[in-house]
Protein backbone atom coordinates (compact mmCIF):
# COMPACT_ATOMS: atom_id res chain seq x y z
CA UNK A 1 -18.20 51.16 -26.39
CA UNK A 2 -17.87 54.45 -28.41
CA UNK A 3 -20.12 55.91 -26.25
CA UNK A 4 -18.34 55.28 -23.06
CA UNK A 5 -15.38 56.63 -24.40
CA UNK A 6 -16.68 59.84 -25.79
CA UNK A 7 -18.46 60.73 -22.31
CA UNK A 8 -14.99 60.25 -20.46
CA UNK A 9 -13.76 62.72 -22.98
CA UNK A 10 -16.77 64.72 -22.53
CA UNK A 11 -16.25 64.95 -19.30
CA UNK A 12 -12.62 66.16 -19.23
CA UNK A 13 -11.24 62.80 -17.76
CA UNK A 14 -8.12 60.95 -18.72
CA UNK A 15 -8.16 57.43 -19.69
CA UNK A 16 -4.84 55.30 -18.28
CA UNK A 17 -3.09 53.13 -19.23
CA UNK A 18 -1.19 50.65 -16.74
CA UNK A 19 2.02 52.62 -16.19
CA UNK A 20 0.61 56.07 -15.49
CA UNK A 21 -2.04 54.11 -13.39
CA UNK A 22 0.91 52.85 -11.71
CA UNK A 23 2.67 55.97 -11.32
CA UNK A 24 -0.68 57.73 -10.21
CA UNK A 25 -0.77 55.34 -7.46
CA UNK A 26 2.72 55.46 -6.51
CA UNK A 27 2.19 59.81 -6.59
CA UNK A 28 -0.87 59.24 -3.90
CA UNK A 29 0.94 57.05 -1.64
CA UNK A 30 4.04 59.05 -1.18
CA UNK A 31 6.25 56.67 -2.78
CA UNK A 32 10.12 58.48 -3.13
CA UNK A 33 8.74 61.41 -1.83
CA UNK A 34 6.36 62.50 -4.83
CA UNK A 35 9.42 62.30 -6.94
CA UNK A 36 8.98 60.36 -10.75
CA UNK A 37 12.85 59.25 -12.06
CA UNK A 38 12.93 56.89 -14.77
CA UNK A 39 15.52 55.60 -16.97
CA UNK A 40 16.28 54.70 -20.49
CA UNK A 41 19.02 51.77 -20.62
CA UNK A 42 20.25 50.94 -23.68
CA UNK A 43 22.79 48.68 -24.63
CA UNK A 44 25.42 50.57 -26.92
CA UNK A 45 26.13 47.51 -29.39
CA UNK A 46 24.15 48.77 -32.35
CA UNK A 47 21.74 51.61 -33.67
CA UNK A 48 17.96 52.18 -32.23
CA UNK A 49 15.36 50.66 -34.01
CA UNK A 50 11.71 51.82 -33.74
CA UNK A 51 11.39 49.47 -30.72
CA UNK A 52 13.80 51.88 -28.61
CA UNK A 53 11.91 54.67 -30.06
CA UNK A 54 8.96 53.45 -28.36
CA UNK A 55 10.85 52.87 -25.03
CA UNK A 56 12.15 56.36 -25.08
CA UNK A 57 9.01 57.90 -25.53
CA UNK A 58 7.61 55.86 -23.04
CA UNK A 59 10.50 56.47 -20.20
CA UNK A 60 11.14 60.20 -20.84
CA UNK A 61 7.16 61.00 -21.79
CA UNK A 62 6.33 59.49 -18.61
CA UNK A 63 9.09 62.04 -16.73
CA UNK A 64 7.84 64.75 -18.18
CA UNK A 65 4.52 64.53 -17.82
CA UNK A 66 4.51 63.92 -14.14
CA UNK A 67 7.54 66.65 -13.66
CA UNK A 68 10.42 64.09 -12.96
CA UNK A 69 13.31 63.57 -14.45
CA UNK A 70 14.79 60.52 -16.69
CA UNK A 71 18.18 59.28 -16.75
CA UNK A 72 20.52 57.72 -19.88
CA UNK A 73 21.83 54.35 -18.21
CA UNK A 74 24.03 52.30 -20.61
CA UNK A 75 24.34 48.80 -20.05
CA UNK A 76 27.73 48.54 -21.74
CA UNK A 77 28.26 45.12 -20.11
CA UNK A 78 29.38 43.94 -22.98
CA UNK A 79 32.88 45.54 -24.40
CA UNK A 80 33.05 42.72 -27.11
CA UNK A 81 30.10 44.32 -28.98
CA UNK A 82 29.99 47.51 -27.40
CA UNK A 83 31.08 50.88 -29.43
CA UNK A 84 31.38 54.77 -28.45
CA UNK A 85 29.95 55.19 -32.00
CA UNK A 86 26.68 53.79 -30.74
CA UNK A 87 26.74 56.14 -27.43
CA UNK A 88 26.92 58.89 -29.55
CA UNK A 89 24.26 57.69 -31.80
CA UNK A 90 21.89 56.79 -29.34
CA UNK A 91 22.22 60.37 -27.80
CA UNK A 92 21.82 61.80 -30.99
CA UNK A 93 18.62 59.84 -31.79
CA UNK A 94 17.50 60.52 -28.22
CA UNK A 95 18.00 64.57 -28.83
CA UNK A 96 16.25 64.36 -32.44
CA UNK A 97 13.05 62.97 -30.25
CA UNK A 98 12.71 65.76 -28.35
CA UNK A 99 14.03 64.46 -24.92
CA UNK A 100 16.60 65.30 -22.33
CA UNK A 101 18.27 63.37 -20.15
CA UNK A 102 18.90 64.28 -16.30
CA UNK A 103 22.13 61.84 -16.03
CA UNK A 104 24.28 59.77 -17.77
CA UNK A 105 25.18 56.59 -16.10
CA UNK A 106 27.53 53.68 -17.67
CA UNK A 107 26.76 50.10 -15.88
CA UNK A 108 30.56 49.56 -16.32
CA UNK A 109 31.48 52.20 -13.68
CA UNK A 110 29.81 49.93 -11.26
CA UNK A 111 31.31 47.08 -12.18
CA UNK A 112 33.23 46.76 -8.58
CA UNK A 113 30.53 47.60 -6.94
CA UNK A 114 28.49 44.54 -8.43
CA UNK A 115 31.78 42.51 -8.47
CA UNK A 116 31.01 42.77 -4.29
CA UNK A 117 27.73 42.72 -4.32
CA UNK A 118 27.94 38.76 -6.29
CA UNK A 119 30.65 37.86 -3.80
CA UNK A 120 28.11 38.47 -0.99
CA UNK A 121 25.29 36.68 -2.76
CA UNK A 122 28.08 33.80 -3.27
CA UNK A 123 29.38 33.88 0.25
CA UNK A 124 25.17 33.66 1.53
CA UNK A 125 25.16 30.94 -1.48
CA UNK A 126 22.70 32.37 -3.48
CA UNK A 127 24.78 32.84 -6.89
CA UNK A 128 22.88 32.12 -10.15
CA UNK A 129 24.55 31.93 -13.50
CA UNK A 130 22.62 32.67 -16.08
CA UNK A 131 24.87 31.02 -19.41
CA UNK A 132 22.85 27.89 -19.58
CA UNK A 133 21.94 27.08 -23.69
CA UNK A 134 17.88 28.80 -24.56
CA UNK A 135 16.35 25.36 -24.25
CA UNK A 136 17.82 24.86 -20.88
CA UNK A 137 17.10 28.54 -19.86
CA UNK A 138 13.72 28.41 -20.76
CA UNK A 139 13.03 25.19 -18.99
CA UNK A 140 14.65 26.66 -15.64
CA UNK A 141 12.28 29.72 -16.14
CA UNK A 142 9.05 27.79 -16.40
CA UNK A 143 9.98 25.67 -12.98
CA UNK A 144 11.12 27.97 -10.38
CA UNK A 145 12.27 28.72 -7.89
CA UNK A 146 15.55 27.96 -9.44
CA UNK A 147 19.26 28.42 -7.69
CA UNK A 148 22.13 27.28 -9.03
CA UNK A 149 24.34 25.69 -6.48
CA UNK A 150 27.05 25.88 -8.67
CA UNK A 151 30.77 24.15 -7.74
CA UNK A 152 32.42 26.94 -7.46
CA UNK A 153 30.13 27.20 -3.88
CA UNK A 154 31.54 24.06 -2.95
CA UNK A 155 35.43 25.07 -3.87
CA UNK A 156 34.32 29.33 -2.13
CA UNK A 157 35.11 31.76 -4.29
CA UNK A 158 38.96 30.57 -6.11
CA UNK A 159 36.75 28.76 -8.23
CA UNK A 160 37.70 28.55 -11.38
CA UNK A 161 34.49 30.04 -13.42
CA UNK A 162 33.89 32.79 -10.48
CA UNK A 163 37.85 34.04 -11.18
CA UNK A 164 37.80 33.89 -14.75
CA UNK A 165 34.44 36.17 -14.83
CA UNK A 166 36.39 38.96 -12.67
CA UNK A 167 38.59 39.35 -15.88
């Protein structure tokens, strides 16, 4: 095994792994033009941990070495838990790695976009709530296909769960 992987180094090749085989792939084809964007999206509720640290050098290393570009997209879905201290800190942390960031994005300024974009997939009835307890979750995710018919289909879209989420 040794052997094998000292001739490819020998020889000046590059070993992959799945993502820039992916990406390779995706480069040949033509796929968005030749162009490489990824995207870090963190949720701004806490610090990083050395998980995220992973992540980022995984989505921006990836941009760089293929010459694209990777964007900051905060899921701050979550204004409960969410704090500007933790934007700040997660750019700061981001900066101290040695990356840059093309755009910054905020899920929230999108929120009417995907407020129309549910009341299409409710209106097609298609909706699927996702609030179920773990146990239940987990059972739905090992049996699929599952949709959630849920009543609010059957009273259109004054139901009473599908207007208190627009809150």
């Amino acid at each position: 095994m040794l052997e094998k992987e000292t001739s490819i180094v020998e020889e000046g090749r590059k070993s992959l792994n799945f993502i820039e085989q992916i990406v390779e792939n995706d480069l040949k084809e033509g796929k968005n033009d030749g162009r490489i964007q990824t995207r870090f999206p963190p949720e701004p509720n806490g610090y990083l941990h050395i998980g995220h640290a992973k992540a980022i050098c995984l989505d921006f290393g990836i941009a760089e070495r293929y010459g694209g570009v990777c964007n900051l997209r905060f899921d701050d879905t979550n204004p409960v838990k969410e704090d500007v201290e933790y934007v700040d800190s997660i750019m700061e942390d981001i900066k101290w790695l040695g990356f840059h960031w093309e755009n910054v994005y905020y899920a929230s300024d999108y929120f009417g976009q995907l407020w129309n974009f549910a009341v299409q997939l409710i209106k097609r009835e298609r909706p699927m709530w996702m609030s179920s307890r773990p146990k239940r979750s987990q059972n739905r995710r090992e049996h699929p296909p599952f949709r959630v018919h849920i009543a609010l289909i059957a009273t259109g879209l004054s139901g009473n769960r599908w207007s208190c989420s627009k809150k």
